[in-house]
C-alpha atoms as a PDB file:
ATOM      1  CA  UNK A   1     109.834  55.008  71.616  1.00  0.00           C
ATOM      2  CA  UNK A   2     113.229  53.812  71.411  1.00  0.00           C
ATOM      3  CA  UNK A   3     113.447  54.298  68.111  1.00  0.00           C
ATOM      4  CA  UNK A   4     112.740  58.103  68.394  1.00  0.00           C
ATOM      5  CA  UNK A   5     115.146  58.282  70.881  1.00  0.00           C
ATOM      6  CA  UNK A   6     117.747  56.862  68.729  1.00  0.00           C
ATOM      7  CA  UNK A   7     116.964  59.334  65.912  1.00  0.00           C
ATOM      8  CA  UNK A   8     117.350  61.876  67.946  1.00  0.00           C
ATOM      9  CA  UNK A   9     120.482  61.309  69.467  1.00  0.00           C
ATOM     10  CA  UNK A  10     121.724  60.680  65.888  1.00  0.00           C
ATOM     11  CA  UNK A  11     120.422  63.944  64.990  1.00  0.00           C
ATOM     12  CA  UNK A  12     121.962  66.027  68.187  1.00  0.00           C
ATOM     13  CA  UNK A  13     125.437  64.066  67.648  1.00  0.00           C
ATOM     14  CA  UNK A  14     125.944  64.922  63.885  1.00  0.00           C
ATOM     15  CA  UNK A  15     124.789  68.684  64.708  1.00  0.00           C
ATOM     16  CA  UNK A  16     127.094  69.137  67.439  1.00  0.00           C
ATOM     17  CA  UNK A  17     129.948  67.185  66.024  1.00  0.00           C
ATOM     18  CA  UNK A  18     129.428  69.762  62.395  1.00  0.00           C
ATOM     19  CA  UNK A  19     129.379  73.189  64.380  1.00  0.00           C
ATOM     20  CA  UNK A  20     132.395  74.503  63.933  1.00  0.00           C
ATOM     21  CA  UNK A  21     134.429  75.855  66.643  1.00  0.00           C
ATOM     22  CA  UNK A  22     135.923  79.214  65.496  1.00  0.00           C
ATOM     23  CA  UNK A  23     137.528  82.203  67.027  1.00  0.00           C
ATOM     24  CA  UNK A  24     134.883  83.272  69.092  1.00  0.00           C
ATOM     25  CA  UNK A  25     136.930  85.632  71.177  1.00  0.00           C
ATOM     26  CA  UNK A  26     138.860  87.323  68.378  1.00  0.00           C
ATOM     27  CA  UNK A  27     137.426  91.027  67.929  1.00  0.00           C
ATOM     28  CA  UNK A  28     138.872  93.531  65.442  1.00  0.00           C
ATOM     29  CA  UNK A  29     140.493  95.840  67.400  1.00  0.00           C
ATOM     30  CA  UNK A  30     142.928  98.156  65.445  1.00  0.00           C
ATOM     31  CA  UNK A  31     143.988  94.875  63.125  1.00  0.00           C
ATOM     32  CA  UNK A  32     141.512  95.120  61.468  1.00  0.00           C
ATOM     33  CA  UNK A  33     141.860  97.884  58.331  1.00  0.00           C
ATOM     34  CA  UNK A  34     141.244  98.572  54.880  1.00  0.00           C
ATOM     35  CA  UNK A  35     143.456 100.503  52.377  1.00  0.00           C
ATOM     36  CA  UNK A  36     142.261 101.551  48.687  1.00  0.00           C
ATOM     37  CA  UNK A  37     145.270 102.792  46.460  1.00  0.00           C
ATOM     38  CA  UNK A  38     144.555 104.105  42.993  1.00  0.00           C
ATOM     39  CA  UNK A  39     147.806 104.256  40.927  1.00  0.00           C
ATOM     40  CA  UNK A  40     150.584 105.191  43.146  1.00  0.00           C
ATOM     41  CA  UNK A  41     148.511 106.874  45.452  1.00  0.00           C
ATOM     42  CA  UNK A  42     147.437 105.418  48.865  1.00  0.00           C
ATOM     43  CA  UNK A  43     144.967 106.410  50.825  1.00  0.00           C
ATOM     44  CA  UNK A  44     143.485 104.957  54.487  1.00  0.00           C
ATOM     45  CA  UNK A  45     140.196 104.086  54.762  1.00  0.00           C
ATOM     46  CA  UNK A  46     138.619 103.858  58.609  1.00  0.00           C
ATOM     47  CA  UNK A  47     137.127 101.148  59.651  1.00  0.00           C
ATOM     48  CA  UNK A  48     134.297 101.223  61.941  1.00  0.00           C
ATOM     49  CA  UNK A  49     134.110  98.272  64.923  1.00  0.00           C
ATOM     50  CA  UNK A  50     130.820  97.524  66.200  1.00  0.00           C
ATOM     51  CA  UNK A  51     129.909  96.292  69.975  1.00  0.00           C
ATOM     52  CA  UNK A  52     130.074  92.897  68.164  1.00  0.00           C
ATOM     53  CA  UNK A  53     133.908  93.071  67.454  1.00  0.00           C
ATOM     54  CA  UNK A  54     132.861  93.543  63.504  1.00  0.00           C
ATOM     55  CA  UNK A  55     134.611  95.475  61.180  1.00  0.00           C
ATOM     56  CA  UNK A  56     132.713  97.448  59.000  1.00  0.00           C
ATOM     57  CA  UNK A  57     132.985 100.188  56.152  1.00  0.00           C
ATOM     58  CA  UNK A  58     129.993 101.585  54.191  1.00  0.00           C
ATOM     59  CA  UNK A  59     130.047 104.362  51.368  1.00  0.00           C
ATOM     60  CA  UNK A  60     133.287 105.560  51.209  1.00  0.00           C
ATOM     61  CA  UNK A  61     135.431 107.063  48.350  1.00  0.00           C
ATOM     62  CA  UNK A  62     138.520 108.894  47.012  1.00  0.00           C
ATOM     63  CA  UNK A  63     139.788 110.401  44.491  1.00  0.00           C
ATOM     64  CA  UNK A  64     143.118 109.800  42.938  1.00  0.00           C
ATOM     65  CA  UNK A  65     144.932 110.801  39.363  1.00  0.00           C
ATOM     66  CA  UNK A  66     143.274 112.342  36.671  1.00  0.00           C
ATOM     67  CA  UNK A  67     139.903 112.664  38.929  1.00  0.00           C
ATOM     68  CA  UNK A  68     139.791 108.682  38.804  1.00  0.00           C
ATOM     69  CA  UNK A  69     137.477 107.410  42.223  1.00  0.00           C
ATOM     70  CA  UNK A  70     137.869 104.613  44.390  1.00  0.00           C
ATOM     71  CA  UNK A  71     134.894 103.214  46.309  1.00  0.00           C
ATOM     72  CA  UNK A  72     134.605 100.699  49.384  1.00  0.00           C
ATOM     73  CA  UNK A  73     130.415  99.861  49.028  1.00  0.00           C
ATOM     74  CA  UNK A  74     129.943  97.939  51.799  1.00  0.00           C
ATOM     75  CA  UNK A  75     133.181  95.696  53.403  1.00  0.00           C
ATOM     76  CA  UNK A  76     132.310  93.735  56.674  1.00  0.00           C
ATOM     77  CA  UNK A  77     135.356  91.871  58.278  1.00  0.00           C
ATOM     78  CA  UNK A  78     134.428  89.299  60.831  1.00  0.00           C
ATOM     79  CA  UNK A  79     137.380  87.873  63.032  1.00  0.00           C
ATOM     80  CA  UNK A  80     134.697  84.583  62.641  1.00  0.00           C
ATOM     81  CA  UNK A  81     136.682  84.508  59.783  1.00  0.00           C
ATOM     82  CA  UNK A  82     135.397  86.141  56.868  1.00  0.00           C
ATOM     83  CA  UNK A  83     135.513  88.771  54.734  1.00  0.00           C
ATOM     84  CA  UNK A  84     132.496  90.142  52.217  1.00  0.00           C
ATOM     85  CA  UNK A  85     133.147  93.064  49.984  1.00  0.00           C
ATOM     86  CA  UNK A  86     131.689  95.095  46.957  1.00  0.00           C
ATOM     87  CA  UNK A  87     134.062  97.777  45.611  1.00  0.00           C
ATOM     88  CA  UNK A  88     134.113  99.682  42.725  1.00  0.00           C
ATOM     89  CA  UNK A  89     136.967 101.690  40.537  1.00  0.00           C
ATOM     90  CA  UNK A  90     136.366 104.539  37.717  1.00  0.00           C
ATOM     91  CA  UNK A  91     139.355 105.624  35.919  1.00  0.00           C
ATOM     92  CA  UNK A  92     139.105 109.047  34.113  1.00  0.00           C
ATOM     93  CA  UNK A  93     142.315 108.955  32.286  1.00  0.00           C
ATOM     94  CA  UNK A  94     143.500 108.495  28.816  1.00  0.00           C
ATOM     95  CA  UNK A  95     145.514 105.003  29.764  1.00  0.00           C
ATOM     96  CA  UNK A  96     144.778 101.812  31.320  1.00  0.00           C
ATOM     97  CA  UNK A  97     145.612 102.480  35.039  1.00  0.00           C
ATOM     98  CA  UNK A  98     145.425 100.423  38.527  1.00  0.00           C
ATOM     99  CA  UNK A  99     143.343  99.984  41.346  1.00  0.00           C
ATOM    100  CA  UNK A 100     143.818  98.150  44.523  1.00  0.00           C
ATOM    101  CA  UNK A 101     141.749  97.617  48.013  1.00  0.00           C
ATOM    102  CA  UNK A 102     143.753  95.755  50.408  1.00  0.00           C
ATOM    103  CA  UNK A 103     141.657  94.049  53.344  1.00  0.00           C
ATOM    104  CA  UNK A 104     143.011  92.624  56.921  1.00  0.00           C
ATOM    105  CA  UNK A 105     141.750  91.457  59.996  1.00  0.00           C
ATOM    106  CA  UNK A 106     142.963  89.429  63.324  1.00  0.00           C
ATOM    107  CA  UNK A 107     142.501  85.780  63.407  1.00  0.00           C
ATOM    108  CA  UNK A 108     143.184  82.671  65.907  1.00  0.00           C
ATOM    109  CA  UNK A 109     143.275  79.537  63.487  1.00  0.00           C
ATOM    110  CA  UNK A 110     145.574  76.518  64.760  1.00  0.00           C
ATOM    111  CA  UNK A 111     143.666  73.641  63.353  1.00  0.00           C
ATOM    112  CA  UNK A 112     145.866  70.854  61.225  1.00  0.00           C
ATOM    113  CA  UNK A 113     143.745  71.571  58.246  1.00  0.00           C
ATOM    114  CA  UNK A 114     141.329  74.758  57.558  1.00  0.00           C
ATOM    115  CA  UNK A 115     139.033  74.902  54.026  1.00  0.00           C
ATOM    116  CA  UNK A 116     139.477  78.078  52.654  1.00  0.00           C
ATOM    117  CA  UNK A 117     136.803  79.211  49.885  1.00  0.00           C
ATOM    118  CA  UNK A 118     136.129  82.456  47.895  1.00  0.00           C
ATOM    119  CA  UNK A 119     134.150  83.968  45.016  1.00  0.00           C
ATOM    120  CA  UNK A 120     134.011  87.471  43.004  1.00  0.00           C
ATOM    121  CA  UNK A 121     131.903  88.410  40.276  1.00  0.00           C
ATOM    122  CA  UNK A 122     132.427  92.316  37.917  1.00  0.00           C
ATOM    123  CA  UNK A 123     130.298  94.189  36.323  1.00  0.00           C
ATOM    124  CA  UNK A 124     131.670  96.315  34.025  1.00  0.00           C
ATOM    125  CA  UNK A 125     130.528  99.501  32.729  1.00  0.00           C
ATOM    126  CA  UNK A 126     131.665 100.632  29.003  1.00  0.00           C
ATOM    127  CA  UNK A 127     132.672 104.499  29.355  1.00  0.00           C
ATOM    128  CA  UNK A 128     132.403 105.087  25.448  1.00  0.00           C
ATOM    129  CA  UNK A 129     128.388 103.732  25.041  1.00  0.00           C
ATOM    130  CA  UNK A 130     127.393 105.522  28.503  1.00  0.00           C
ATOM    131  CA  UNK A 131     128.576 108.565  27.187  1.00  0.00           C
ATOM    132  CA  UNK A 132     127.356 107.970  23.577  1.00  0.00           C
ATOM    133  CA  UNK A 133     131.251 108.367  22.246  1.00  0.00           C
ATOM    134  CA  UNK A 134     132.115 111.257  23.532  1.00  0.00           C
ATOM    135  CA  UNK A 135     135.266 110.085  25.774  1.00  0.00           C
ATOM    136  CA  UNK A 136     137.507 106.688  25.302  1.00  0.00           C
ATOM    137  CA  UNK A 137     137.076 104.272  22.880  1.00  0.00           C
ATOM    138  CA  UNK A 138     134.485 101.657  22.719  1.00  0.00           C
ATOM    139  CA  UNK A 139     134.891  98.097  25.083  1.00  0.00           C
ATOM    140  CA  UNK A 140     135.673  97.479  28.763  1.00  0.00           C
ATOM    141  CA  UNK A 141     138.981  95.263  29.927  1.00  0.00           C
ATOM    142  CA  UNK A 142     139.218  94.472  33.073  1.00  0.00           C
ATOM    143  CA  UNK A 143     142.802  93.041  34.224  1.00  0.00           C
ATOM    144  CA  UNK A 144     144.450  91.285  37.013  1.00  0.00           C
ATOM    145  CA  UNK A 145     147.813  93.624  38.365  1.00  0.00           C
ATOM    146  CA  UNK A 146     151.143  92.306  39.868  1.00  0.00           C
ATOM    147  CA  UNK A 147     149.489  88.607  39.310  1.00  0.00           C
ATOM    148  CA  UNK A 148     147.315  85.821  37.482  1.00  0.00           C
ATOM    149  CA  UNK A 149     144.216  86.619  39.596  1.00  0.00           C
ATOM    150  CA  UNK A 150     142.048  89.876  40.809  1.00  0.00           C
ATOM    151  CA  UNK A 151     141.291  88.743  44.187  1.00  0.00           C
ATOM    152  CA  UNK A 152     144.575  87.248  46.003  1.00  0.00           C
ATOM    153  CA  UNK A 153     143.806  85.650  49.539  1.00  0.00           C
ATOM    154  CA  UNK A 154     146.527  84.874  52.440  1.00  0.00           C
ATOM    155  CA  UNK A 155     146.860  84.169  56.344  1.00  0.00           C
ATOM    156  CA  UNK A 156     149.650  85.544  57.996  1.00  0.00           C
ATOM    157  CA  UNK A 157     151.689  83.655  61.041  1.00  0.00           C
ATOM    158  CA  UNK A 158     153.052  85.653  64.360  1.00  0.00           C
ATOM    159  CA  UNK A 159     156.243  86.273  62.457  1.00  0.00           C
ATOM    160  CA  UNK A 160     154.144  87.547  59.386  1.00  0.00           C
ATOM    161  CA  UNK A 161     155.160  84.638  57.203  1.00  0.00           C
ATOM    162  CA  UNK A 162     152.679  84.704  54.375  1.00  0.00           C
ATOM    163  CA  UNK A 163     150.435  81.618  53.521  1.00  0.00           C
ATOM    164  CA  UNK A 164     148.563  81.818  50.860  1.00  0.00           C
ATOM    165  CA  UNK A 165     145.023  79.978  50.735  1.00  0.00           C
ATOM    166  CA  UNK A 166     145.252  78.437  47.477  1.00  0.00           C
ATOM    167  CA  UNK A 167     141.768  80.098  46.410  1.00  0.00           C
ATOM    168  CA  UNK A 168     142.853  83.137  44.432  1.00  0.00           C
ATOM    169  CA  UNK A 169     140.681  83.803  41.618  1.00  0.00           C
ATOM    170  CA  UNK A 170     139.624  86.632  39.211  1.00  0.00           C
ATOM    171  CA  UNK A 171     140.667  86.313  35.448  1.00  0.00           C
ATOM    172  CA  UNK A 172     140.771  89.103  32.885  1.00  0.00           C
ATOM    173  CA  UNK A 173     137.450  89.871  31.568  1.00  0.00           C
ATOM    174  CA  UNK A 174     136.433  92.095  29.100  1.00  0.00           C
ATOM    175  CA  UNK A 175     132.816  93.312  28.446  1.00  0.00           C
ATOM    176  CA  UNK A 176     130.454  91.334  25.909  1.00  0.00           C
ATOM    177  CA  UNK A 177     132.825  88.572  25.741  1.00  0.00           C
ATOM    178  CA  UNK A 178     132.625  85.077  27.754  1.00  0.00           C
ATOM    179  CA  UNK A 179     132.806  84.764  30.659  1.00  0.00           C
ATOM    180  CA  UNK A 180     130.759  88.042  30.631  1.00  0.00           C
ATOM    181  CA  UNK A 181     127.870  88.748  29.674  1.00  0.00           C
ATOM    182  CA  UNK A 182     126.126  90.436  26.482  1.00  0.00           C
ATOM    183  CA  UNK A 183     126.110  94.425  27.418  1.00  0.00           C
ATOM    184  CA  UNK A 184     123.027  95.506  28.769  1.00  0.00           C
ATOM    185  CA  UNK A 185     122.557  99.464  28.035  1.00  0.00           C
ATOM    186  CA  UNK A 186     126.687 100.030  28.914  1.00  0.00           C
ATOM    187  CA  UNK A 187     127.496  97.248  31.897  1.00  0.00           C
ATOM    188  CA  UNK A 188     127.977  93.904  31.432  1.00  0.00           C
ATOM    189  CA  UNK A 189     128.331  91.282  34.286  1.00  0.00           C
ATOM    190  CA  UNK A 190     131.069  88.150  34.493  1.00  0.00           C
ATOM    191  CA  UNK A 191     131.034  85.568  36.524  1.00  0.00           C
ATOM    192  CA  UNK A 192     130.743  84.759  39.015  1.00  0.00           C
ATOM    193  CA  UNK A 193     134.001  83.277  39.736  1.00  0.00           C
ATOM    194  CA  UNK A 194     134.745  80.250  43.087  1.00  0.00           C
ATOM    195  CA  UNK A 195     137.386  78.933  44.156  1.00  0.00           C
ATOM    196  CA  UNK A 196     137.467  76.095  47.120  1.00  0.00           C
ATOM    197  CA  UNK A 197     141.104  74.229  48.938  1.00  0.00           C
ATOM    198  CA  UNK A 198     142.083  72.866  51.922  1.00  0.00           C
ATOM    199  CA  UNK A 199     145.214  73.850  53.374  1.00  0.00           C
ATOM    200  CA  UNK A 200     147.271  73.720  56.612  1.00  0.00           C
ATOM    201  CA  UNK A 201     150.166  75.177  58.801  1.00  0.00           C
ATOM    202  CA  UNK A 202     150.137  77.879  61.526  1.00  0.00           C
ATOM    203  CA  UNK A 203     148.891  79.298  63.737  1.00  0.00           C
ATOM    204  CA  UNK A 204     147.760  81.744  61.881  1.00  0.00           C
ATOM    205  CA  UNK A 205     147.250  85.234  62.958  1.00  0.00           C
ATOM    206  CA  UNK A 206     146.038  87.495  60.594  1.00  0.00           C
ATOM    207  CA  UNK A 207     144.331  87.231  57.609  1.00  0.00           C
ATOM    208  CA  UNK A 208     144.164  89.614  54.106  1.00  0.00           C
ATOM    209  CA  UNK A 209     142.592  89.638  51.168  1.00  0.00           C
ATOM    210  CA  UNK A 210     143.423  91.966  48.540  1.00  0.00           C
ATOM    211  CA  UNK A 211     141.510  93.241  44.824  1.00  0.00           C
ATOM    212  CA  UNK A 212     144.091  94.487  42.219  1.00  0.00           C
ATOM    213  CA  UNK A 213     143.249  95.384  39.063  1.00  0.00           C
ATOM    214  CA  UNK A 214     144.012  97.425  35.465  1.00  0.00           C
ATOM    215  CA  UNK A 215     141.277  99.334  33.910  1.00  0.00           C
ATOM    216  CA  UNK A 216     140.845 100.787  30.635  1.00  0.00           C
ATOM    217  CA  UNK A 217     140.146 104.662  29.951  1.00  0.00           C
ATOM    218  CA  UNK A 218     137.211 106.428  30.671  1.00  0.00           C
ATOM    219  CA  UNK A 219     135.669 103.044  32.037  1.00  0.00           C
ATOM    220  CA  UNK A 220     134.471 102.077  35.575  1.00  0.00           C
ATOM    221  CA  UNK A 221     134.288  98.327  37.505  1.00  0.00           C
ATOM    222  CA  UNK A 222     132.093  97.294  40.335  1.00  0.00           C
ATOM    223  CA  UNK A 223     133.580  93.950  42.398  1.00  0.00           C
ATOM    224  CA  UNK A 224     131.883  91.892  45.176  1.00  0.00           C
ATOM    225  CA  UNK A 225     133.337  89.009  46.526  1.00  0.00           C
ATOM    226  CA  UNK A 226     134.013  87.237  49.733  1.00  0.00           C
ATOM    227  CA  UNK A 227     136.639  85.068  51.471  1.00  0.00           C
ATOM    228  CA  UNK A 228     136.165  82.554  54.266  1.00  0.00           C
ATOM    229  CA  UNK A 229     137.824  80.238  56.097  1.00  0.00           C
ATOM    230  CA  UNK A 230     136.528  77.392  58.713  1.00  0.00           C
ATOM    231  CA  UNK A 231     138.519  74.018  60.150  1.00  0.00           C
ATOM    232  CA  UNK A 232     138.154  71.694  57.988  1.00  0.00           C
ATOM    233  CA  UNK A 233     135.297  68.628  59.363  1.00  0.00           C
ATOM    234  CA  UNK A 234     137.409  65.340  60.547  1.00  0.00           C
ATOM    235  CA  UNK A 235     136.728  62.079  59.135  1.00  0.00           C
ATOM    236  CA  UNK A 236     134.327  61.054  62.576  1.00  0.00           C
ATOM    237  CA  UNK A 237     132.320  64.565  61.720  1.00  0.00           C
ATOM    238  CA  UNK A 238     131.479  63.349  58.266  1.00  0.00           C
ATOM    239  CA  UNK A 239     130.551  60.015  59.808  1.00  0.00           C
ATOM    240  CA  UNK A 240     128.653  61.499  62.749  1.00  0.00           C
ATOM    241  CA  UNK A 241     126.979  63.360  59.817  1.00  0.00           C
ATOM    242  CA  UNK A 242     125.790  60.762  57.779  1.00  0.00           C
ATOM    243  CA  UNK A 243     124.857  58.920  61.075  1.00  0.00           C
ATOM    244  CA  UNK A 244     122.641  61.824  61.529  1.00  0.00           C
ATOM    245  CA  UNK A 245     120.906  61.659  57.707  1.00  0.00           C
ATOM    246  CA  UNK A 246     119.880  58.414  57.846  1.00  0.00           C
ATOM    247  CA  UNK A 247     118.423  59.243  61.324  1.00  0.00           C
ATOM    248  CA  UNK A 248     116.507  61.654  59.849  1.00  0.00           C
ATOM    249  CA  UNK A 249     115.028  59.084  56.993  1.00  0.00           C
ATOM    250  CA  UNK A 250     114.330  56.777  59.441  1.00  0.00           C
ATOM    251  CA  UNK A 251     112.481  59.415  61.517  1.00  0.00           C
ATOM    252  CA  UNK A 252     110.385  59.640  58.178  1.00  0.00           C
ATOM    253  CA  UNK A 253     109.644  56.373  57.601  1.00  0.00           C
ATOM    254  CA  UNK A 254     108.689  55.983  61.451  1.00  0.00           C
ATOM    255  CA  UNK A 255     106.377  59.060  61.069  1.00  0.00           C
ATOM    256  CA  UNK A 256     104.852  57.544  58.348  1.00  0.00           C
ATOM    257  CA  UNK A 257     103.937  54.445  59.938  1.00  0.00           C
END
């Protein structure tokens, strides 16, 4: 009996000890918002804040130059903190041209070190086989804008000095070719792409993600992706951890007997 007792104490400790402690009483108020900008055009998207404190936007599009759209599928932003999205850009012009969809939400992270981790995967949709040739040219590029990656991640302090999380990811991609797949009908999917770090400073108070990219003609791109953020475990949570692992092996070989 005292041997069950010990496994699970070991058990309770390492499960307590791994919970992380977040910002439980951060809501989204009006910090939390959503922008989608398609060229040089801007346009505001509203964001809808549940009883929970969630932000949320489902379904919603614009229309920008040349009759190019700009669609926000689903985007929940949780003060927790995290952000999941799955947009989408079709551009209806003769040249390559940009999209953006900028992301923020309210935050309360002082902890000495936070692990940061995201991940974003395209499928791309060639405008030239879907219409059997008659618009564009044949192939699908997509293309990072203003910066090496697609999907750019950064916390914010009270004086709005930017951070950035060291997990931006998203590299050029065009259809057919590694790292995406062979074309299906007209789409092809790449990646998906992750990206994990540990970083520190703050407090932080607010926290953005943002999509950019360049698109060729007559072509469209669907992008879904998240970024999260937690403290990071200490070094007596990892051990607490393990303590609570080989309780539960010994609580297996007990059983067994």
């Amino acid at each position: 009996m005292k041997k069950l007792l010990a496994v699970f104490v070991g058990i309770f400790l390492s499960t307590a000890a791994i919970t992380p402690v977040l910002a439980t009483g951060i809501t989204c108020g009006q910090l939390c918002t959503a922008q989608i900008i398609i060229g040089s055009a801007t346009f505001n998207v509203p964001v809808t804040v549940g009883p929970n404190g969630l932000g949320t936007v489902s379904e919603f599009s614009v229309t920008g130059l040349g009759g190019s759209t700009a669609s926000i599928n689903s985007l929940t932003l949780n003060p927790d903190p995290f952000i999941i999205f799955a947009v989408a850009g079709t551009n209806n012009t003769d040249n390559p041209l940009a999209f953006s969809f900028i992301f923020n939400e309210p935050i309360n992270l002082t902890d000495p070190t936070i692990h940061a981790a995201s991940s974003i995967g395209y499928t791309l949709t060639d405008g030239f086989l879907a219409s059997q040739g008659t618009s564009g040219a044949a192939g699908v590029t997509i293309a990072p804008f203003n910066g090496p990656n697609i999907l750019v991640a950064n916390d914010f302090t009270p004086t709005l000095s930017q951070v950035n999380k060291g997990v931006d990811i998203g590299p050029a991609a065009s259809g057919g070719i590694a790292p995406c797949g062979a074309f299906v009908g007209a789409t092809s999917n790449c990646g998906p792409f992750a990206a994990t770090h540990d970083f520190g400073g703050g407090p932080f108070t607010l926290m953005a993600a943002q999509v950019s990219f360049v698109l060729t003609p007559h072509d469209s791109a669907g992008l879904s992706g998240s970024v999260s953020q937690v403290p990071a475990p200490e070094p007596t949570t990892l051990l607490l951890m393990a303590s609570g692992l080989l309780g539960i092996a010994g609580w297996r070989r007990y059983s067994r007997r």
